[in-house]
Protein backbone atom coordinates (compact mmCIF):
# COMPACT_ATOMS: atom_id res chain seq x y z
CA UNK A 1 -45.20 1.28 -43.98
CA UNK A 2 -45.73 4.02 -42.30
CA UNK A 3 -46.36 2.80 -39.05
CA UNK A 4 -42.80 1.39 -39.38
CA UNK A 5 -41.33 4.70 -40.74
CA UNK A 6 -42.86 6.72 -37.25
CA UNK A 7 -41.94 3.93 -35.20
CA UNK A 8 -38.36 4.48 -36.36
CA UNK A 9 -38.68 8.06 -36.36
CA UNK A 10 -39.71 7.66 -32.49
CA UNK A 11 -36.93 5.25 -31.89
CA UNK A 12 -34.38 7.40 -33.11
CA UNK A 13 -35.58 10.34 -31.53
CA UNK A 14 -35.58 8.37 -28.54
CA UNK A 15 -31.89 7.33 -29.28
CA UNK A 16 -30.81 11.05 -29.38
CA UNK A 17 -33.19 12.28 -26.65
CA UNK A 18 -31.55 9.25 -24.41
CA UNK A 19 -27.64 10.54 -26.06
CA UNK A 20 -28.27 13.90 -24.75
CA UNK A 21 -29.50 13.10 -21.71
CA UNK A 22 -26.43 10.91 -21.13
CA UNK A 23 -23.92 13.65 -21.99
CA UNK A 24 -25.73 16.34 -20.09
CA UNK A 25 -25.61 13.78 -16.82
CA UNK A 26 -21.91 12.90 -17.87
CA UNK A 27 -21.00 17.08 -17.84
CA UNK A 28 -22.83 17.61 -14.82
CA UNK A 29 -20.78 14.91 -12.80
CA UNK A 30 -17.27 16.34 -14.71
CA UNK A 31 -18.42 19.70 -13.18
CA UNK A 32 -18.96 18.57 -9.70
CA UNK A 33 -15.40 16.99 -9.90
CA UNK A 34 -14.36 19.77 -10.99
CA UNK A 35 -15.98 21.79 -8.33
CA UNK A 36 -14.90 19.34 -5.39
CA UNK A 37 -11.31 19.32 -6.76
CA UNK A 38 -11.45 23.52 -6.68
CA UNK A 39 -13.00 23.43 -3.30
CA UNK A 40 -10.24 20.89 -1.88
CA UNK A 41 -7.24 23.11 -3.55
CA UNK A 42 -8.48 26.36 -2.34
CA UNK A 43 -8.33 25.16 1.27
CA UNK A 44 -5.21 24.50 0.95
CA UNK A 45 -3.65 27.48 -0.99
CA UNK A 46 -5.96 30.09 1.13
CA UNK A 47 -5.30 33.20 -0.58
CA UNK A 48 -1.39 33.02 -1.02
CA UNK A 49 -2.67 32.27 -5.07
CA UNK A 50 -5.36 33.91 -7.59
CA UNK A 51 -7.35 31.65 -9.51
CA UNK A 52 -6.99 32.28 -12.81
CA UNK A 53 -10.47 33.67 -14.27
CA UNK A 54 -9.80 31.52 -17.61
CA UNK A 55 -9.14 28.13 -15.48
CA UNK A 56 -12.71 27.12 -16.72
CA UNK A 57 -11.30 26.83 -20.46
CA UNK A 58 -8.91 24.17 -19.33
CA UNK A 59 -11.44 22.37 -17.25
CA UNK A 60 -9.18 22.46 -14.00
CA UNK A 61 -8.01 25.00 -11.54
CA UNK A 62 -4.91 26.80 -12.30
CA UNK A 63 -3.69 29.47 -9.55
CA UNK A 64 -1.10 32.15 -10.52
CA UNK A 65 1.20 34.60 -8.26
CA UNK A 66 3.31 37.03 -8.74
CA UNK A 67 7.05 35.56 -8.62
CA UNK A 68 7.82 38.63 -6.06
CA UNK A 69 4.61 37.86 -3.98
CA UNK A 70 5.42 33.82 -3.43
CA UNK A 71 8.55 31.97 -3.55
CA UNK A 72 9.31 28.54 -5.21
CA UNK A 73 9.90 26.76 -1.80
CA UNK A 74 6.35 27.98 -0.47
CA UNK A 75 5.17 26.84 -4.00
CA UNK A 76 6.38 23.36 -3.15
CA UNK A 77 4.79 23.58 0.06
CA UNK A 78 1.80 23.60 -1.34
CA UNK A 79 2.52 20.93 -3.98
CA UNK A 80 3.19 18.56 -0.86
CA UNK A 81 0.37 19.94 1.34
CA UNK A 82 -2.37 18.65 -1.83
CA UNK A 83 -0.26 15.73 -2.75
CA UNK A 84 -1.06 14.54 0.84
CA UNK A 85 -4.09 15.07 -0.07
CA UNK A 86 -4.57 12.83 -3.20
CA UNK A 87 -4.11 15.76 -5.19
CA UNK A 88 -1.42 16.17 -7.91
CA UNK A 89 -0.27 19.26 -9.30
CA UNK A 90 2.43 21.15 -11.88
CA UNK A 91 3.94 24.00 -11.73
CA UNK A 92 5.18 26.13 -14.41
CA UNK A 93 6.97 29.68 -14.55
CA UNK A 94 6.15 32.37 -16.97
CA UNK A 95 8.57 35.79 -16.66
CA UNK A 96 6.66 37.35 -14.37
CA UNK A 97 4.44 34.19 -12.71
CA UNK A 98 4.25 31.23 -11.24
CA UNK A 99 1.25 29.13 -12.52
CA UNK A 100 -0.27 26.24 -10.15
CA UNK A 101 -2.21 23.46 -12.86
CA UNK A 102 -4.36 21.36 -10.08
CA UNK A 103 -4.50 17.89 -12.37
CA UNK A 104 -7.40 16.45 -13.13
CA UNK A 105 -8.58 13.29 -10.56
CA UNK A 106 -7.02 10.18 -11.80
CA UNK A 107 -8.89 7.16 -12.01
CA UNK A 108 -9.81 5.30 -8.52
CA UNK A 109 -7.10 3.08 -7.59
CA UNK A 110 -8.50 -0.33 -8.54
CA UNK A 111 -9.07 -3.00 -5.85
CA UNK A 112 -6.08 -5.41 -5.30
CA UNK A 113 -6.15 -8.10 -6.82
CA UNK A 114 -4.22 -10.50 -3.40
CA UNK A 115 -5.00 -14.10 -5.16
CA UNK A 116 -2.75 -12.84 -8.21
CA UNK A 117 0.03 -11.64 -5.61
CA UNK A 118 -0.10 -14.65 -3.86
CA UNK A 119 -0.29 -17.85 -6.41
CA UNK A 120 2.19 -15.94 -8.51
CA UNK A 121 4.30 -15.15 -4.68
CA UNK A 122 3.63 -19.13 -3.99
CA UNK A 123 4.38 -20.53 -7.26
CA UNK A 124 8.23 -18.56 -7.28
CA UNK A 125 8.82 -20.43 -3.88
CA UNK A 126 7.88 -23.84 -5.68
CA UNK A 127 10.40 -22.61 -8.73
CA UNK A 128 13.13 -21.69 -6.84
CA UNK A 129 12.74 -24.19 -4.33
CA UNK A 130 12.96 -26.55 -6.99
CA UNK A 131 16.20 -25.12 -8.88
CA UNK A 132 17.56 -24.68 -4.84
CA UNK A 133 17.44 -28.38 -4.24
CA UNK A 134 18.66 -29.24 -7.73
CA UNK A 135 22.13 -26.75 -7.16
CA UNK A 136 22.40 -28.98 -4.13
CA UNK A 137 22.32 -31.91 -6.05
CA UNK A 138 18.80 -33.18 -5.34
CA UNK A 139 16.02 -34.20 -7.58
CA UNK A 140 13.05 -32.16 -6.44
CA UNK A 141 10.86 -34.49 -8.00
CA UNK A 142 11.90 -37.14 -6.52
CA UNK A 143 10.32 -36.82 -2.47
CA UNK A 144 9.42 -33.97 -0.23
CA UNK A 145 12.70 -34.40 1.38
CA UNK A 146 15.06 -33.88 -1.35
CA UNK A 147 12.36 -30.73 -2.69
CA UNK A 148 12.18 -29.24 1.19
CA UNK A 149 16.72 -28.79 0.16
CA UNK A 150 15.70 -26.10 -1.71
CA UNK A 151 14.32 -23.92 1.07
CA UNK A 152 17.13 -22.31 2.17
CA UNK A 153 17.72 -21.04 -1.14
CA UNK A 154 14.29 -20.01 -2.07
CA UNK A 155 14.01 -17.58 1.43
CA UNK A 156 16.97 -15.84 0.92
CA UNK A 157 16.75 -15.02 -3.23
CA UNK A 158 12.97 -14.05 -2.02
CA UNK A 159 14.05 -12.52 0.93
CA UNK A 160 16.10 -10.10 -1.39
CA UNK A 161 13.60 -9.37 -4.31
CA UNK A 162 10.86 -8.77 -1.88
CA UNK A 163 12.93 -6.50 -0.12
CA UNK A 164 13.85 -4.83 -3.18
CA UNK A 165 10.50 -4.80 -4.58
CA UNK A 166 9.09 -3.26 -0.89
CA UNK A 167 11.38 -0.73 -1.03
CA UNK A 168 9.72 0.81 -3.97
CA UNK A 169 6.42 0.15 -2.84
CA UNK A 170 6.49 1.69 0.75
CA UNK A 171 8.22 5.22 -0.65
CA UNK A 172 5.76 5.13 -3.66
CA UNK A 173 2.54 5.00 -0.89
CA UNK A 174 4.52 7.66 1.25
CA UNK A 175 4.11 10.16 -1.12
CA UNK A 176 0.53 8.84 -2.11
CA UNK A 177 1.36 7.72 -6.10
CA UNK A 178 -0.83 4.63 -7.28
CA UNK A 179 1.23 1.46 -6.99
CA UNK A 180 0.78 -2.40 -7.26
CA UNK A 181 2.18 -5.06 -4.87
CA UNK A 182 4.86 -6.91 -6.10
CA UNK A 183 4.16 -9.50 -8.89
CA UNK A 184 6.81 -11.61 -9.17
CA UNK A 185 7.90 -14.03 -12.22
CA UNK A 186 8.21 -18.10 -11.81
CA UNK A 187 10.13 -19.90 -13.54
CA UNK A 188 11.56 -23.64 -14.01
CA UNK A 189 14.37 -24.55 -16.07
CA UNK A 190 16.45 -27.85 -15.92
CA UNK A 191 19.55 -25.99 -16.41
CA UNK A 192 21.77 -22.77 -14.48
CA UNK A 193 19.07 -20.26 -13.66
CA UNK A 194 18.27 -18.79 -10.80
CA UNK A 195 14.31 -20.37 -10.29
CA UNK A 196 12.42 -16.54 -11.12
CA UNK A 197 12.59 -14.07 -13.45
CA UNK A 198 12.28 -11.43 -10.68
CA UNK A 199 9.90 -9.58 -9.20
CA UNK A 200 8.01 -5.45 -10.89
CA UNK A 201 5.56 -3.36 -9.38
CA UNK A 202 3.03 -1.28 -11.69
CA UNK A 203 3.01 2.53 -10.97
CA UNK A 204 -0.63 3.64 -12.35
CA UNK A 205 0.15 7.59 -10.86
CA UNK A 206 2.44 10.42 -11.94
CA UNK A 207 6.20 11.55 -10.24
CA UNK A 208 4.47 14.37 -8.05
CA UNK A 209 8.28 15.73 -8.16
CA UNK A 210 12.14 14.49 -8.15
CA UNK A 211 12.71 14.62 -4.78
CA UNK A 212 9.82 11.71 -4.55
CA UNK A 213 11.64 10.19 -7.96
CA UNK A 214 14.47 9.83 -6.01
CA UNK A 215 13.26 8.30 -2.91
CA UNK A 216 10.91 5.60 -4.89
CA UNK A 217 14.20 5.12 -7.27
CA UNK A 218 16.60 4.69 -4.64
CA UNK A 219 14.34 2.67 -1.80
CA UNK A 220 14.96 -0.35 -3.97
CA UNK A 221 18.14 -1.17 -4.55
CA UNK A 222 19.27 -0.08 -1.25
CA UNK A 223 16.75 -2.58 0.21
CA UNK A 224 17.83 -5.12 -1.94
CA UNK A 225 21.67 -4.72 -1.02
CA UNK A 226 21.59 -4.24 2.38
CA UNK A 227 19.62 -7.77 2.29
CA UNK A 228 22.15 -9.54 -0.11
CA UNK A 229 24.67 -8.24 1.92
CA UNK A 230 23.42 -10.06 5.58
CA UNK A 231 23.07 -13.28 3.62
CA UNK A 232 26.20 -12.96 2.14
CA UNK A 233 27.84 -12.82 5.47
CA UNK A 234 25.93 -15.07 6.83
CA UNK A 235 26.74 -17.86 4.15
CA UNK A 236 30.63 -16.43 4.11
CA UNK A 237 30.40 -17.20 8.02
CA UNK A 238 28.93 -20.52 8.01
CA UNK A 239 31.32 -21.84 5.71
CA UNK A 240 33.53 -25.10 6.30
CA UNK A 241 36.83 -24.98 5.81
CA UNK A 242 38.74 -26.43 2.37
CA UNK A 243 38.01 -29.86 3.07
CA UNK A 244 34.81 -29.35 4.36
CA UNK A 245 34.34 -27.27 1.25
CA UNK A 246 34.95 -30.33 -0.99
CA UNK A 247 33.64 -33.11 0.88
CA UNK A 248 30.58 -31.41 0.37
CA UNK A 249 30.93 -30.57 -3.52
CA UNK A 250 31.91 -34.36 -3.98
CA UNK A 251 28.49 -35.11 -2.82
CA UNK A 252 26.73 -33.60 -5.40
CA UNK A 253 28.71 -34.02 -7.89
CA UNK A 254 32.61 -35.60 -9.03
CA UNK A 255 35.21 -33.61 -8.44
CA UNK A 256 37.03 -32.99 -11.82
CA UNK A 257 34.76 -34.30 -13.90
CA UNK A 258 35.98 -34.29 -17.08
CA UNK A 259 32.63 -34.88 -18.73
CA UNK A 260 31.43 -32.07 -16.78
CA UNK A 261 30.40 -28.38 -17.50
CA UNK A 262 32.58 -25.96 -15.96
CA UNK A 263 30.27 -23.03 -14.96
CA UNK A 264 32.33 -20.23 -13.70
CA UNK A 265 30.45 -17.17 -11.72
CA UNK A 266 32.07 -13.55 -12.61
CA UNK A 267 33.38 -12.01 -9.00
CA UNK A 268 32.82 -8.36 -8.32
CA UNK A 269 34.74 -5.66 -5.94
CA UNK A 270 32.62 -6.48 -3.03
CA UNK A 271 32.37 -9.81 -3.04
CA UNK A 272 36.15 -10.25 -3.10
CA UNK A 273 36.92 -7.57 0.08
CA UNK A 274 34.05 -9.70 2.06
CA UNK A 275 35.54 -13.08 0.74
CA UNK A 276 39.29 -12.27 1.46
CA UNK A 277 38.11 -10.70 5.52
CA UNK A 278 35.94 -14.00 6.13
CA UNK A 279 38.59 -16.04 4.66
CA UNK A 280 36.02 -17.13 1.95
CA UNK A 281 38.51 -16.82 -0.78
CA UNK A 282 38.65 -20.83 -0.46
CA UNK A 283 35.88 -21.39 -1.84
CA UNK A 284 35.93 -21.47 -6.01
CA UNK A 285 33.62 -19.50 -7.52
CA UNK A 286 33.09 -22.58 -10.05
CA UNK A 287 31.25 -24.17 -6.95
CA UNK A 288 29.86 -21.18 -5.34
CA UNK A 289 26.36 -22.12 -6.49
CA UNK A 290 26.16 -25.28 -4.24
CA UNK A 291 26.22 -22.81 -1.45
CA UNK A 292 22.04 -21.39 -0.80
CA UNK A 293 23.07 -18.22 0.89
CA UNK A 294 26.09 -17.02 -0.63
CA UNK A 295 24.73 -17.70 -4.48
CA UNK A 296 21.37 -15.82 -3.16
CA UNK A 297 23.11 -13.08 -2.18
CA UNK A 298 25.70 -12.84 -5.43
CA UNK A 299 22.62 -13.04 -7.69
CA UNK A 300 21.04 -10.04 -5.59
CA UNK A 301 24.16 -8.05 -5.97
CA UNK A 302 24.20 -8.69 -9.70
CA UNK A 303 20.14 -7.72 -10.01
CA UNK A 304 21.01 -4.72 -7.88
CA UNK A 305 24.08 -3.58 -9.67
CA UNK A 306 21.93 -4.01 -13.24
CA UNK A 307 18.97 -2.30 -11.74
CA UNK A 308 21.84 0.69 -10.51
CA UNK A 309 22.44 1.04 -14.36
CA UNK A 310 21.99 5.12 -15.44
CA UNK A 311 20.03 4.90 -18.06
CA UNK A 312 16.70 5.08 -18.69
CA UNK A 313 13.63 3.70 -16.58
CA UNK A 314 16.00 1.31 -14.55
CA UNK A 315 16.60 2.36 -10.81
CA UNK A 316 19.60 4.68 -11.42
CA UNK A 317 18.07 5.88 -14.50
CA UNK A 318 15.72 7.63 -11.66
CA UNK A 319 18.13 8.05 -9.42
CA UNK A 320 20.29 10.13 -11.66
CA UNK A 321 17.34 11.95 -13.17
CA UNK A 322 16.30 12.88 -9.59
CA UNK A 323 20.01 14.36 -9.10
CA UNK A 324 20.52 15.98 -13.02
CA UNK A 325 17.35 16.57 -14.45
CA UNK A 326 17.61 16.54 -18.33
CA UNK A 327 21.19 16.47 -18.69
CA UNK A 328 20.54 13.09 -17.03
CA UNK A 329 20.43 11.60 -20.88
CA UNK A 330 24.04 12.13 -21.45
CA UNK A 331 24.89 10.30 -18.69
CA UNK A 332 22.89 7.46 -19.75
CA UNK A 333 24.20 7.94 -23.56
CA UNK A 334 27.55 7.42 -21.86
CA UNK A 335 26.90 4.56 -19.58
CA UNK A 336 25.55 2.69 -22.65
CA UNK A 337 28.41 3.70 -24.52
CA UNK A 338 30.66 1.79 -21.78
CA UNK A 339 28.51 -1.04 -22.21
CA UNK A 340 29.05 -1.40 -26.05
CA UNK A 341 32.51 -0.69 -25.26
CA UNK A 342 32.47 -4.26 -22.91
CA UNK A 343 30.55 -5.76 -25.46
CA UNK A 344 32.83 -5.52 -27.95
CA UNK A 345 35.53 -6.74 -25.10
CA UNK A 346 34.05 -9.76 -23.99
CA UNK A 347 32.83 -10.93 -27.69
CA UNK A 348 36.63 -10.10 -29.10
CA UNK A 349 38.33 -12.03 -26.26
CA UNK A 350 36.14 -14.52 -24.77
CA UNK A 351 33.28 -15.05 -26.89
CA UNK A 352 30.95 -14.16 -24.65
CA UNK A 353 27.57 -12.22 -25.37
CA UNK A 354 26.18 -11.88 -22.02
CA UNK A 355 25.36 -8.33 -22.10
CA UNK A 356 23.73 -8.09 -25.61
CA UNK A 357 21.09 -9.06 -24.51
CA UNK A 358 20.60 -6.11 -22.04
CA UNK A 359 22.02 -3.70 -24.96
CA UNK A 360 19.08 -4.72 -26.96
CA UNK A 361 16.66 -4.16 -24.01
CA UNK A 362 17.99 -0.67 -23.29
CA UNK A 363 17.36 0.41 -26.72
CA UNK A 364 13.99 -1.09 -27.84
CA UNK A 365 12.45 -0.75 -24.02
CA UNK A 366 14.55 1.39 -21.42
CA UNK A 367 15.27 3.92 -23.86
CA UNK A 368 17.77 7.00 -22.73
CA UNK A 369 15.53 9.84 -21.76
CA UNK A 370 13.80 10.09 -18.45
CA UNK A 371 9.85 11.68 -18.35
CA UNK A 372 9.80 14.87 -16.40
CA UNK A 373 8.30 14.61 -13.03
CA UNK A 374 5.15 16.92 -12.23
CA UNK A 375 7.53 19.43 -10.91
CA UNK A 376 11.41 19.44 -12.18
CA UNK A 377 12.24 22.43 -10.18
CA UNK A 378 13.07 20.87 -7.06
CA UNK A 379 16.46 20.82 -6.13
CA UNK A 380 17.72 17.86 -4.29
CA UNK A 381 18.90 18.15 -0.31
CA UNK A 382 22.39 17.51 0.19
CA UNK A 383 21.63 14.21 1.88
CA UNK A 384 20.20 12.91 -0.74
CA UNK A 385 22.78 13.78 -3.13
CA UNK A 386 25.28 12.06 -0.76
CA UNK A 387 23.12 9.00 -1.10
CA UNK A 388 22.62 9.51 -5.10
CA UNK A 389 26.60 9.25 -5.11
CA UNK A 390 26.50 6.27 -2.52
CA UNK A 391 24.36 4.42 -5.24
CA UNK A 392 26.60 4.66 -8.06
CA UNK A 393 29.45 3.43 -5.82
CA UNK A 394 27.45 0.41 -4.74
CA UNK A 395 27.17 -0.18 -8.59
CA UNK A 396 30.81 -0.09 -8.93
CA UNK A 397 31.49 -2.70 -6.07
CA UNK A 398 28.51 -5.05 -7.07
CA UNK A 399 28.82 -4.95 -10.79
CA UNK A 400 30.25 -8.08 -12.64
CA UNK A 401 31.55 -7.24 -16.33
CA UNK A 402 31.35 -11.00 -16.98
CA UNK A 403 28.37 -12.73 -14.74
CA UNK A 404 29.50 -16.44 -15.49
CA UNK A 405 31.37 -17.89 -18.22
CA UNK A 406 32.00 -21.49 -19.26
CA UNK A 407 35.64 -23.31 -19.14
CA UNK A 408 37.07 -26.79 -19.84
CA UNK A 409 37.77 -28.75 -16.29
């Protein structure tokens, strides 16, 4: 018995002795980061700031000036200067000061993972190659050569999330914030859908400031149009003439069909001015579908003009946050109010509910009120306020208020 009672008395003093010495390592390597991170900043702010002497309390370096002694611009000159550096910062304002917080290291970016990128990347291309050869009336299952239809519509809808995606990804790694490649979403259905649910990156790092908010937020979409738009042309181009139009509809399917679903896709601003100057006005928008690049490109308009929405965490949510700051909520409080308004519209007159769906989303996910970046303060450039306001018109010419509707033949 009381060999057993000192053997646990040694084993627990063991446990604690082993406890302390894990702490005491784990402190010593917090103060070295510490250390290294205060090192790093200092050579970059020289002695244009004063470290403040109670920094040590906080466990990072904050640096304090007099607000006569530095200005904000040189402030954010320094901001940039560490954020180059892997180094994010905030800065705050007291009456008299400007305060410098150096943030603590986040964690190592973790490795890639390519094969997820890639078999999700190669699996979209079988799912929208598939739902490609079936809106060109092929069975994909049936041979390679009725699946290989679908190609044509599979590179250009990829062609114009990836670009979107991309867009995000390469201004996110300009200004050195954490960011995944693009996973993108496959998906099957034996009905109208578009073969994918899209395509997100992961952010895993902080808005260093709005000015990089802006450029990340508005890389995107801008991307992603321009793209749509060459395809669009491109299909609008290529496109036979009224008989050619419907010699090829009555291959894949009867032409009034009365049996048949009449699937009507919702036009929008642009795709009217492009249709009427190629002469594409021909071609119904109840058959537009059996055409690879031009329904590529309309569904990338429609993504782009839903991603240019105000509110929230959506594109133009940053965009607009970027441009207003806080008052940026309003805005979004106002754009959702235009979408209950066309709620209300469409269910009252045509029974549709196509955009409930995205009202519920916006309220349980998006939400209305934009996170502050790591420094509010900076003022956009006036060329990026003329592209902020470019934005919100390509909204208005790419936004559908009904995206497809059904009618008797």
């Amino acid at each position: 018995m009381l060999r057993e009672e000192t053997g646990f008395l040694n084993n627990r003093q063991k446990f604690f002795k082993g406890s302390h010495d894990k702490n005491r390592t784990t402190n010593q390597q917090g103060e070295k980061k510490v250390k290294a991170l205060l090192d790093q900043s200092k050579e970059v702010i020289k002695d244009r700031l004063d470290l403040e002497l109670l920094s040590r309390l906080y466990g990072v370096p904050i640096f304090k000036q007099k607000k006569e002694r530095i200005t904000l611009e040189d402030l954010e000159e320094i901001q940039d200067e560490l954020l180059r550096r892997g180094i994010f910062s905030n800065i705050e304002t007291s009456p008299n000061y400007y305060y410098l917080k150096i943030l603590k290291p986040y964690p190592p970016r973790r490795k890639p993972r390519y094969w997820l990128h890639l078999i999700l990347f190669l699996l979209t291309i079988v799912t929208t190659s598939m739902t490609g050869a079936m809106l060109r009336g092929h069975d994909p299952f049936a041979s390679w050569a009725d699946f290989s239809t679908g190609f044509s519509y599979s590179f250009a809808l990829l062609a114009i999330l990836f670009s979107h995606e991309m867009g995000h990804y390469l201004a996110a790694r300009y200004y050195r914030i954490d960011v995944t490649l693009p996973y993108f979403i496959p998906l099957f259905l034996p009905a109208f859908h578009p073969g994918t649910l899209g395509a997100f990156i992961k952010m895993r790092s902080p808005m260093p400031h709005r000015k990089a908010l802006f450029d990340v937020g508005v890389a995107g979409p801008l991307a992603g149009f321009v793209v749509s738009l060459i395809f669009l042309i491109i299909g609008f181009s290529r496109l036979p003439d009224t008989n050619g139009i419907y010699a090829y509809i009555s291959q894949i399917h009867p032409l009034n069909d009365p049996h048949g679903i009449n699937l009507v896709l919702g036009n929008t601003l642009l795709y009217d001015w492009l249709g009427a100057f190629f002469g594409a006005s021909r071609l119904p928008m109840n058959e537009m579908y059996h055409f690879p690049f031009i329904f590529a490109a309309w569904f990338g308009l429609l993504v782009t003009a839903i991603n240019l929405m105000p509110i929230g965490q959506l594109d133009g949510g940053h965009i607009t946050y970027a441009m207003f700051g806080d008052r940026a909520r309003f805005i979004a409080l106002g754009a959702f109010a235009l979408l209950i308004v066309l709620n209300v519209y469409l269910i009252s007159n045509f029974n549709s509910y196509i955009w409930v769906l995205w009202s519920i989303l916006i309220l349980v996910f998006i939400r209305f009120r934009h996170p502050p970046t790591l420094n509010d303060s900076i003022i956009l450039d006036k060329k990026r306020r003329i592209l902020g306001w470019i934005s919100y018109i390509i909204f208005v010419l790419c936004f559908s208020p009904m995206p497809f509707y059904v009618t008797n033949m």
